[in-house]
Structure formats: structure tokens, C-alpha cells
Protein backbone atom coordinates (compact mmCIF):
# COMPACT_ATOMS: atom_id res chain seq x y z
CA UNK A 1 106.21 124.12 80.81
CA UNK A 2 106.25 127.71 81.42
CA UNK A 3 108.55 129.85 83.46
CA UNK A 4 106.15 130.62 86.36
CA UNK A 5 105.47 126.21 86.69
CA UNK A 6 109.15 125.72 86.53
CA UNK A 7 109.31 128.42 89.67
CA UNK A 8 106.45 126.95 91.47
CA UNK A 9 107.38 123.63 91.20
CA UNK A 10 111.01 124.35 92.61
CA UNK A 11 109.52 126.31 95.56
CA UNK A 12 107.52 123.48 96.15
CA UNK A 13 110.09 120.57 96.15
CA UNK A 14 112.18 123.18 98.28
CA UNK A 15 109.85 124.14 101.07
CA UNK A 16 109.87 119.83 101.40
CA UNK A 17 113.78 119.35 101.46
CA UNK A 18 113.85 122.23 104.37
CA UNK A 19 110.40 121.23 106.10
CA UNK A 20 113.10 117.92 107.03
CA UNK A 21 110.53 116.05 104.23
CA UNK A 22 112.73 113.50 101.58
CA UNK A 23 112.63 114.37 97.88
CA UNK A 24 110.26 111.53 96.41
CA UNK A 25 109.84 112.98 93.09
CA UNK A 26 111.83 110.79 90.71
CA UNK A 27 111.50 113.50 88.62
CA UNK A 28 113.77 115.88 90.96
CA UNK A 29 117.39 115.82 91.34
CA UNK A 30 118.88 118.23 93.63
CA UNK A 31 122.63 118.60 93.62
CA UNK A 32 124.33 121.37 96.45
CA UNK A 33 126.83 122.20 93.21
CA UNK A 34 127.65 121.96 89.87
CA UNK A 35 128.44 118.28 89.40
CA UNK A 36 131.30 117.03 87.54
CA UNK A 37 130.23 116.99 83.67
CA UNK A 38 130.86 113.05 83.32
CA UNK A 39 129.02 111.53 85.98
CA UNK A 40 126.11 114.18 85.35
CA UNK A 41 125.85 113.15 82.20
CA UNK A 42 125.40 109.65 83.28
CA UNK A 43 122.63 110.72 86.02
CA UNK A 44 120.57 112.63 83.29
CA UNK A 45 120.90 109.86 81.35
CA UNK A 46 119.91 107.21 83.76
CA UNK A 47 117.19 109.24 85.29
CA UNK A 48 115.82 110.68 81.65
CA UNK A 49 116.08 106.78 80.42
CA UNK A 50 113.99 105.69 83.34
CA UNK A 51 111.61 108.92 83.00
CA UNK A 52 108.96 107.51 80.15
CA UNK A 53 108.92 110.46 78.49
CA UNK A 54 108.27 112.63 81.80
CA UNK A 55 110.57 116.20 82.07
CA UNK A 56 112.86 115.68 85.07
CA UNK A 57 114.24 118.68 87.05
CA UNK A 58 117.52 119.05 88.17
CA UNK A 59 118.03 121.84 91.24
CA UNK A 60 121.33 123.01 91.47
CA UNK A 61 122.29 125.10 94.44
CA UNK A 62 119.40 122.62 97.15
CA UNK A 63 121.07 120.03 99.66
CA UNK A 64 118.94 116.92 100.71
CA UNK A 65 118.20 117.20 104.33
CA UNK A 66 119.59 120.80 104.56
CA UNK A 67 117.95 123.01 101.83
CA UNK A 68 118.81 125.87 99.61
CA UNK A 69 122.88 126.22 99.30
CA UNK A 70 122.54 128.51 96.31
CA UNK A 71 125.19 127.62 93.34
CA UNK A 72 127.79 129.46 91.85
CA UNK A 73 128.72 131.26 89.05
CA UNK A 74 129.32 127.98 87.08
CA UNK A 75 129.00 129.12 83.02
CA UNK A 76 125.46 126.71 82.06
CA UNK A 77 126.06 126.75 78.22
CA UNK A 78 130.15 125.68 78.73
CA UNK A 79 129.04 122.91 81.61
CA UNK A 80 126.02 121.57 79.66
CA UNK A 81 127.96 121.37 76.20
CA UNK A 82 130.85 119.53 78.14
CA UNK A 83 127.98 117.34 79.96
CA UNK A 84 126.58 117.19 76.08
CA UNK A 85 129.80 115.87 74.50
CA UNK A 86 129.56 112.70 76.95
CA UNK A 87 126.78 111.35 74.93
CA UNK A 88 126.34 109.03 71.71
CA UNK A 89 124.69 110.87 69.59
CA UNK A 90 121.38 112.38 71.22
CA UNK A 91 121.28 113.97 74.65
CA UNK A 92 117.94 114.89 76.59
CA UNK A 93 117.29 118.42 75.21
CA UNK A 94 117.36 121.21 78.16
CA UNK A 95 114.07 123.14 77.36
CA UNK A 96 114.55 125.40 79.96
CA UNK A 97 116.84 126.91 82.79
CA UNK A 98 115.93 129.67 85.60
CA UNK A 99 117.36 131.32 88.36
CA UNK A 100 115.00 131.14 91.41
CA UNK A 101 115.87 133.48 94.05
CA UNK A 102 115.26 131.81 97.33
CA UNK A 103 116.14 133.39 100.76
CA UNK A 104 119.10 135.46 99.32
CA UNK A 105 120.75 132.47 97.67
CA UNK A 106 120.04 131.39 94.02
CA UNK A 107 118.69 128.25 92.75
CA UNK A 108 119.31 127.10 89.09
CA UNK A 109 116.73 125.05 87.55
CA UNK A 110 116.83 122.82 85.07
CA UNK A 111 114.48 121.00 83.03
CA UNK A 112 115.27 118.30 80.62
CA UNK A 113 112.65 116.80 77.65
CA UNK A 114 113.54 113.04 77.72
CA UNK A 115 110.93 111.73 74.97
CA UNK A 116 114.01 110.75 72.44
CA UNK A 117 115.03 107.53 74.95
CA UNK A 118 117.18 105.49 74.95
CA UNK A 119 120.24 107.89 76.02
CA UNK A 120 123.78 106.29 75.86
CA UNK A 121 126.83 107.57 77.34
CA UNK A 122 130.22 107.02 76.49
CA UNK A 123 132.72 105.00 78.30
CA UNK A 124 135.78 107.93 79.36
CA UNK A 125 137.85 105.02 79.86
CA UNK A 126 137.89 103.17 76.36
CA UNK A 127 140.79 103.06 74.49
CA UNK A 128 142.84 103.37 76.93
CA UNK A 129 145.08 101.17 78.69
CA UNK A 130 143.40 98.91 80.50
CA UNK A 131 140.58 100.19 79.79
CA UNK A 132 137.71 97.64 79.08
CA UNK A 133 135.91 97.06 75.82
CA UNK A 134 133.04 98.64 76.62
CA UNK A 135 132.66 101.47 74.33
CA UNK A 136 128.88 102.68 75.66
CA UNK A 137 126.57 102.17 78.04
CA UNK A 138 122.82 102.48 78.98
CA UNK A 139 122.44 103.99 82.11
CA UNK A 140 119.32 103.52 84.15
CA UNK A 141 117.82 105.77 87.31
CA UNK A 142 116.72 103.29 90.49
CA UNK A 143 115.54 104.92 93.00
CA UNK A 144 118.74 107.28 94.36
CA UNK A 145 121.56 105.36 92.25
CA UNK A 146 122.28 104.85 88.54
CA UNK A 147 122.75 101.20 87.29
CA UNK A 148 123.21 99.54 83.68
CA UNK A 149 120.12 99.06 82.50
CA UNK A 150 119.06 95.55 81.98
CA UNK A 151 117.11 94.00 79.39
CA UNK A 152 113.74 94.54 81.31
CA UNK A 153 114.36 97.66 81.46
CA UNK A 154 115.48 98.19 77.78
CA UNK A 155 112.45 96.87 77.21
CA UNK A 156 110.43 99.24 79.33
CA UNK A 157 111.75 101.95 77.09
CA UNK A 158 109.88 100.35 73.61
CA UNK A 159 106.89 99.58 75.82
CA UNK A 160 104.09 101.68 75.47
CA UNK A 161 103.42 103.13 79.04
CA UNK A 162 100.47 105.36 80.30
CA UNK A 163 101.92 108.56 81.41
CA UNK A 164 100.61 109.49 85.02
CA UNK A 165 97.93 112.59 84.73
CA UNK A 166 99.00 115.66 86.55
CA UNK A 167 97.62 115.99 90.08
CA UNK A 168 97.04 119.61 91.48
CA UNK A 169 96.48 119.01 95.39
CA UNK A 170 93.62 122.15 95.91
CA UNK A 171 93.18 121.11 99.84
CA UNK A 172 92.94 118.73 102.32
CA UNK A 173 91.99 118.37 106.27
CA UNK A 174 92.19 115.49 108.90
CA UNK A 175 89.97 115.01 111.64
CA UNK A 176 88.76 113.07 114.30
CA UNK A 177 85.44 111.98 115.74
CA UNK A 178 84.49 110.03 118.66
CA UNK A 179 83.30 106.62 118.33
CA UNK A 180 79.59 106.02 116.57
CA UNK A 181 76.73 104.93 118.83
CA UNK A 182 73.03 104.68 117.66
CA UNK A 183 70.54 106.66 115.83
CA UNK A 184 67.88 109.54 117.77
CA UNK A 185 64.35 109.48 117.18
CA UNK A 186 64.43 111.12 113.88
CA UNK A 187 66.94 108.09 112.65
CA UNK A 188 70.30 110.45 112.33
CA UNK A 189 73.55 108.99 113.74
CA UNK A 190 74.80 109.47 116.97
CA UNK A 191 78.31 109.71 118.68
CA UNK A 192 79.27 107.58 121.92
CA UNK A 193 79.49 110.06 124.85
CA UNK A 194 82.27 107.93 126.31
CA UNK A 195 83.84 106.59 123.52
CA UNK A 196 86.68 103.86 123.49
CA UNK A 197 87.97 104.32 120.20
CA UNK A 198 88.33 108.15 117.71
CA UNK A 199 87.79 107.59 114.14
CA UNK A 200 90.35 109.78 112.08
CA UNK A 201 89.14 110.53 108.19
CA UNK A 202 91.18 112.34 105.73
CA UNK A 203 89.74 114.30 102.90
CA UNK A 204 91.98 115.72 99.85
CA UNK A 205 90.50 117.64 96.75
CA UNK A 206 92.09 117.22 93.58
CA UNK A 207 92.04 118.83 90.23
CA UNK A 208 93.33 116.18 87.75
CA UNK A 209 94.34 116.34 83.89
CA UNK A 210 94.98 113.77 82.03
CA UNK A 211 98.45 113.64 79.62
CA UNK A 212 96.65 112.00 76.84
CA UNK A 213 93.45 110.91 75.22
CA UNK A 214 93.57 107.55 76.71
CA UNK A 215 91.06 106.87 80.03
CA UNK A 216 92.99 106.71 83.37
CA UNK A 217 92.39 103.87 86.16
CA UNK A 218 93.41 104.19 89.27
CA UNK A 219 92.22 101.27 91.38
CA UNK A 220 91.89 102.03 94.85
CA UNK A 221 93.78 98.24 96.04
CA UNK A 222 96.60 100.28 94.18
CA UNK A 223 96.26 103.36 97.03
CA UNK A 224 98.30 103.86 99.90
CA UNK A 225 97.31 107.03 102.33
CA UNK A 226 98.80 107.33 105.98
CA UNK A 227 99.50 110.04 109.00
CA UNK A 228 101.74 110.91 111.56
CA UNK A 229 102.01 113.55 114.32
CA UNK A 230 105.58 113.34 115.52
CA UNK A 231 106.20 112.23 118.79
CA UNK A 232 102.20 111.73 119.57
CA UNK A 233 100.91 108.78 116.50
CA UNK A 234 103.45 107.13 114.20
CA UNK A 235 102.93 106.81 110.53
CA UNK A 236 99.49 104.65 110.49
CA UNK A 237 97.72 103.98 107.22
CA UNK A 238 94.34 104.75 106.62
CA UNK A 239 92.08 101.49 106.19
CA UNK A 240 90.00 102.19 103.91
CA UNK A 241 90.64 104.81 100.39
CA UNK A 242 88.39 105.61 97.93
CA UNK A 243 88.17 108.19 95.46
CA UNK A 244 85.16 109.95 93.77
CA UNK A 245 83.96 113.05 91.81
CA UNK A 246 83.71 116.26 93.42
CA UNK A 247 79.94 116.93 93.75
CA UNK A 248 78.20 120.09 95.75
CA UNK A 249 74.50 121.02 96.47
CA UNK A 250 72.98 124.41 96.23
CA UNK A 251 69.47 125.84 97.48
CA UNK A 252 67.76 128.05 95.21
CA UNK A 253 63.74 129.32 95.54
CA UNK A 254 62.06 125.97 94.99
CA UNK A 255 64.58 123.80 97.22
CA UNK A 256 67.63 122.41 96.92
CA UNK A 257 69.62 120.72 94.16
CA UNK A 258 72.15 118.59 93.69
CA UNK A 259 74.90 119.30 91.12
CA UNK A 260 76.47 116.37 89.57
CA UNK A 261 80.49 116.46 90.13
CA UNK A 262 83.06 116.65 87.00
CA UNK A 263 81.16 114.48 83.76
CA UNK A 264 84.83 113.23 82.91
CA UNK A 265 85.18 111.34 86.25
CA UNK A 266 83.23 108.31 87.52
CA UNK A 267 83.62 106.37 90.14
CA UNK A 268 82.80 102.61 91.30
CA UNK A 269 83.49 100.72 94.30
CA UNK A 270 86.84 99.77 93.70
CA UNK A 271 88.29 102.08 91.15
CA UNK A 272 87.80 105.85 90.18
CA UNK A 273 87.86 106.16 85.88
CA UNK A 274 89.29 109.49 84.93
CA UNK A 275 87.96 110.57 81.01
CA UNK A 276 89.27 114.12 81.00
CA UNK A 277 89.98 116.99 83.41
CA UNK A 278 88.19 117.09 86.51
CA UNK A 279 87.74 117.85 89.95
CA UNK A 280 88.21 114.03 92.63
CA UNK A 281 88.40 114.00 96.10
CA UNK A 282 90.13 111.25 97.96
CA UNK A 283 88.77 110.17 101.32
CA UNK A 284 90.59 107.71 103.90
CA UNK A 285 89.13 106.52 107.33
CA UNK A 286 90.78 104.34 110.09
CA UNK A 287 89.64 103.42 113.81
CA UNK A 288 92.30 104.30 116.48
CA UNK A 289 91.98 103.85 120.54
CA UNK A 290 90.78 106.84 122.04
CA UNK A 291 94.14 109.66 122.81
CA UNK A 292 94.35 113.04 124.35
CA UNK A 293 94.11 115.47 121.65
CA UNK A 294 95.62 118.44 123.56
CA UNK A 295 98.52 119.12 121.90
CA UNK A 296 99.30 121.57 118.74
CA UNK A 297 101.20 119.79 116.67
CA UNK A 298 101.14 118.84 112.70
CA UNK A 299 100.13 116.35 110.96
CA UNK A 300 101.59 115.21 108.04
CA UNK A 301 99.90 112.80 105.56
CA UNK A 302 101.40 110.77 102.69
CA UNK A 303 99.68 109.51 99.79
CA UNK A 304 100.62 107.31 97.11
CA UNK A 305 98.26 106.74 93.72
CA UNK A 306 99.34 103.85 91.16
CA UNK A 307 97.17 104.03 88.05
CA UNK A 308 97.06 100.99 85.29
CA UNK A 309 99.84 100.36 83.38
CA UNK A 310 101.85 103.29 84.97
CA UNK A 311 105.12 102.37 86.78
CA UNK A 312 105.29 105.37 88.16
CA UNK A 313 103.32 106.37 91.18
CA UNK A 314 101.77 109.81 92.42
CA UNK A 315 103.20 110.79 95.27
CA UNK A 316 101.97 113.43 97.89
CA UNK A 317 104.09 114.33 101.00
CA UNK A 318 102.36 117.02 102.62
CA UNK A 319 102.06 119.08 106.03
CA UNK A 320 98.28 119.66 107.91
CA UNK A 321 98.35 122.28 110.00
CA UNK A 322 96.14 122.45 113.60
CA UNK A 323 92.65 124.31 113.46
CA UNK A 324 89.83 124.69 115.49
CA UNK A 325 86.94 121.85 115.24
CA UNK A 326 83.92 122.24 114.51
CA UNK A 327 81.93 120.83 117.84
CA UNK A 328 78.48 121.38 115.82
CA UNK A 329 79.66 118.28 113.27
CA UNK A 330 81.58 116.12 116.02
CA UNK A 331 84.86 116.75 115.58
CA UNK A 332 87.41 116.15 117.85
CA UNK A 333 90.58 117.83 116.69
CA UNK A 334 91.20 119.02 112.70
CA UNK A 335 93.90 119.57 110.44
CA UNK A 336 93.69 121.63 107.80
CA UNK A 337 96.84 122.26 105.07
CA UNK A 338 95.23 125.85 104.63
């Protein structure tokens, strides 16, 4: 991962923590200061055991729930060699650290290769009195604490797992149209000029890269998508997600034509089969009673993938901002995160 990724992808997880957002990256760690060299070196370990051969990020110098801190003058090479020494024998290799400069305040970033798991760690108590005889241990990442690991998830470790493709979020909008009612004379659809109900619809565009040569599923039963405008509509989750190839139509001299989306993606009615890199848009629809749709504020939208044989979902956590509709298609109110 170059430099510049490393950068964006700290920005990124930063403008969440101080947007009020969690961190739900299991990749991420963010620590406010230089943690103690011991229990880091059991975190790493638990989070890089736990990883499947993902790189996980660790932020030093970013607070959860208050944002950049910046860190200190802390020496890396002496603190990671001390962190280093708390291993049995291998330690997840740092490929890479960088100062991001954020708001006047610095941000060190750290990224860790964890593809040599299992990491052990060593028990600072044994040998001594009292003691224990528990010379090492296996430490395992669950959701915000380290554990033990168990045998499961020893055995997670030696089991092959499909690593999640990478998921570049290009845009997305919500928007709202009044309730359907019949068809004209020339057969198009109509809207209800009183209607009882709005129906919202979200629409994301993807670009999407598969890790290896092996075909991704993602079947949409294993999709989650929801909204929320605080203080106007709690969280509510969309009813229906699907997912599909990107396709467009152009008019040239002799009509128009209709160009066929990404060849590495197809789509059916219950899952979307990824082959290779390629462009998918995700598209969620729910029926809500009719509101007032005066106000200004954002939306924000969460969506959560879970392809086959991947414990590990894709998570998006993202905030629409309020645009103008466009009354010539029906819409009500729109979101847009552009």
C-alpha cells in the first residue's frame, strides 16, 4: 500500500471519528497516545491474529468520539522494538509508518502485514512468583476487546478464508418519491397526486477489485442497507437490496445503444457474482408514511455487504448531503454525498 492510500485512508477514518460516526473498521485502531509496549503488543497481536491476512492500521494521536489529539514525540523504532521483544518469535511486520498532518496536530500511522498468523505473546508475569504457568498466549481481536483465542478460532487461522475485495464508494444519493398510482395513455407510470405513503430509494456506485483469482459472491439475503436523518426518521432499513452491473446508454447518428456494464460482474436475482474488477451499483427501496420534507438536514446511510465464506463484512458509514430535486423525475427531496 502506498504512501498516498495510507494518507487517504487515515483522512477518511478521521473525518468519521470527528463527524460523531464510530470506527467500524476492524481493521483501524485508534489510540489518543502511545500505548504502553506490553499491552500493544497484545492488541496487534489479537487484532493481526483475527485479521485473515488483512493489513490493520493503527492511528496514534485520534480519540474515539473526539478526533485528532495529535501524538508526541514518542521514538517509533525504540517503542516498536520494545513492543517487538513481547513476542515469540514472529511479530506482524510494520510495512509502513507516516506522519499525517491534520488540523495542526500530527497523526502517526501505522500499518502492520499480518499474513505470518498465528502471533503469540509472552506472558510478563512467568517465572515469577506467583506467577502462573502460562508461558504464552494467543491473543484474539473481538470486536473492541482482546480475548484468548479459542480453539474455533485457532482454527479460523488454518482455514482457508476468502479475503473481502476492496470496495471504492464513487457516489451515492437518496431520494424520495410520492406514492405510485396508474399508468397515462401512452402506458408510463404515474405518481398519486395525494399520496399516503413516500417511497425512499438509495443508489450507491461502486468500483470493486477483487484480492484474488477466486470469484466473489455476495448474496443479497447477506445485505443490510439503512438511513437516518437525526431528529426527523430513525435508522430504518431499506426492504429490499440488490446489486447489479453498472450499465449506461448512449445516442449516436442511427439511435441509441445500450452499453453492456463491467463483463467481470453479473448479476441474478438473489446474488451479484464478481469475476474481476468492475464497476456495481447497489440499489435499496422501502415504503414510508408520507412526512414533511422541509427541513435541511443529512442523511446518513449505512451499509453492510457479507460475501461467501468471508467473516468479515464490508462496511460503509457514510454522510448524504441535501440537494435540490429534480421535480421533472418525481422527486420529493434528494441526498446526494457529492
Amino acid at each position: 500500500m502506498r504512501a498516498h492510500e495510507i494518507e487517504d485512508w487515515t483522512l477518511s477514518v478521521i473525518a468519521r471519528v470527528e463527524s460523531g460516526q464510530p470506527n467500524e473498521d476492524y481493521r483501524v485502531e485508534l489510540k489518543s497516545e502511545w500505548p504502553n509496549e506490553q499491552k500493544a503488543a497484545r492488541q496487534i497481536a489479537g487484532q493481526a491474529n483475527a485479521a485473515h491476512g488483512e493489513p490493520i492500521l493503527w492511528l496514534i494521536g485520534v480519540e474515539e468520539g473526539k478526533g485528532v489529539v495529535g501524538a508526541n514525540d514518542e521514538e517509533l523504532s525504540d517503542w516498536y522494538a520494545s513492543v517487538r521483544a513481547r513476542f515469540d518469535g514472529l511479530a506482524p511486520q510494520l510495512l509502513r509508518d507516516l506522519n499525517v498532518p491534520v488540523g495542526g496536530k500530527t497523526v502517526v500511522a501505522l500499518l502492520f502485514d499480518t499474513d505470518r498468523a498465528p502471533y503469540l505473546v509472552k506472558n510478563p508475569v512467568y517465572g515469577r512468583p506467583n506467577g502462573g504457568p502460562v508461558q504464552l498466549e494467543v491473543p484474539w481481536r473481538e470486536a473492541r476487546s482482546t480475548r484468548t483465542a479459542s480453539r474455533s478460532d485457532l482454527l479460523r487461522i488454518l482455514s482457508p478464508i476468502q479475503r473481502a475485495p476492496s470496495f471504492e464508494l464513487l457516489n451515492a444519493w437518496l431520494k424520495v418519491y410520492p406514492e405510485l398510482g396508474g399508468h397515462d395513455a401512452y402506458g408510463d407510470q404515474t405518481y398519486s397526486d395525494d399520496p399516503k405513503s413516500f417511497t425512499w430509494k438509495l443508489h450507491m456506485d461502486f468500483y470493486v477489485v477483487p484480492r484474488t483469482d477466486a470469484r466473489v459472491v455476495i448474496p443479497f439475503h447477506r445485505c443490510r442497507a439503512s438511513f437516518e436523518i437525526p431528529e426527523r426518521i430513525p435508522e430504518t432499513q431499506f426492504e429490499s437490496i440488490v446489486m447489479m452491473p453498472l450499465s449506461s446508454i448512449y445516442f449516436g447518428g442511427r439511435g441509441h445503444t445500450k452499453r453492456v456494464g463491467s463483463l467481470t460482474i453479473e448479476s441474478t436475482k438473489y446474488e451479484t457474482i464478481i469475476n474481476g474488477p468492475g464497476k456495481v451499483m447497489l440499489l435499496g427501496e422501502v415504503e414510508l408514511p408520507k412526512v414533511e420534507l422541509v427541513w435541511e438536514e443529512d442523511a446518513i446511510v449505512r451499509v453492510r455487504l457479507l460475501p461467501v465464506e468471508s467473516e468479515q463484512p464490508i462496511t460503509f458509514h457514510e454522510t448524504l448531503h441535501k440537494i435540490s430535486p429534480n421535480e421533472r423525475r418525481h422527486e420529493l427531496a434528494s441526498w446526494s454525498l457529492k
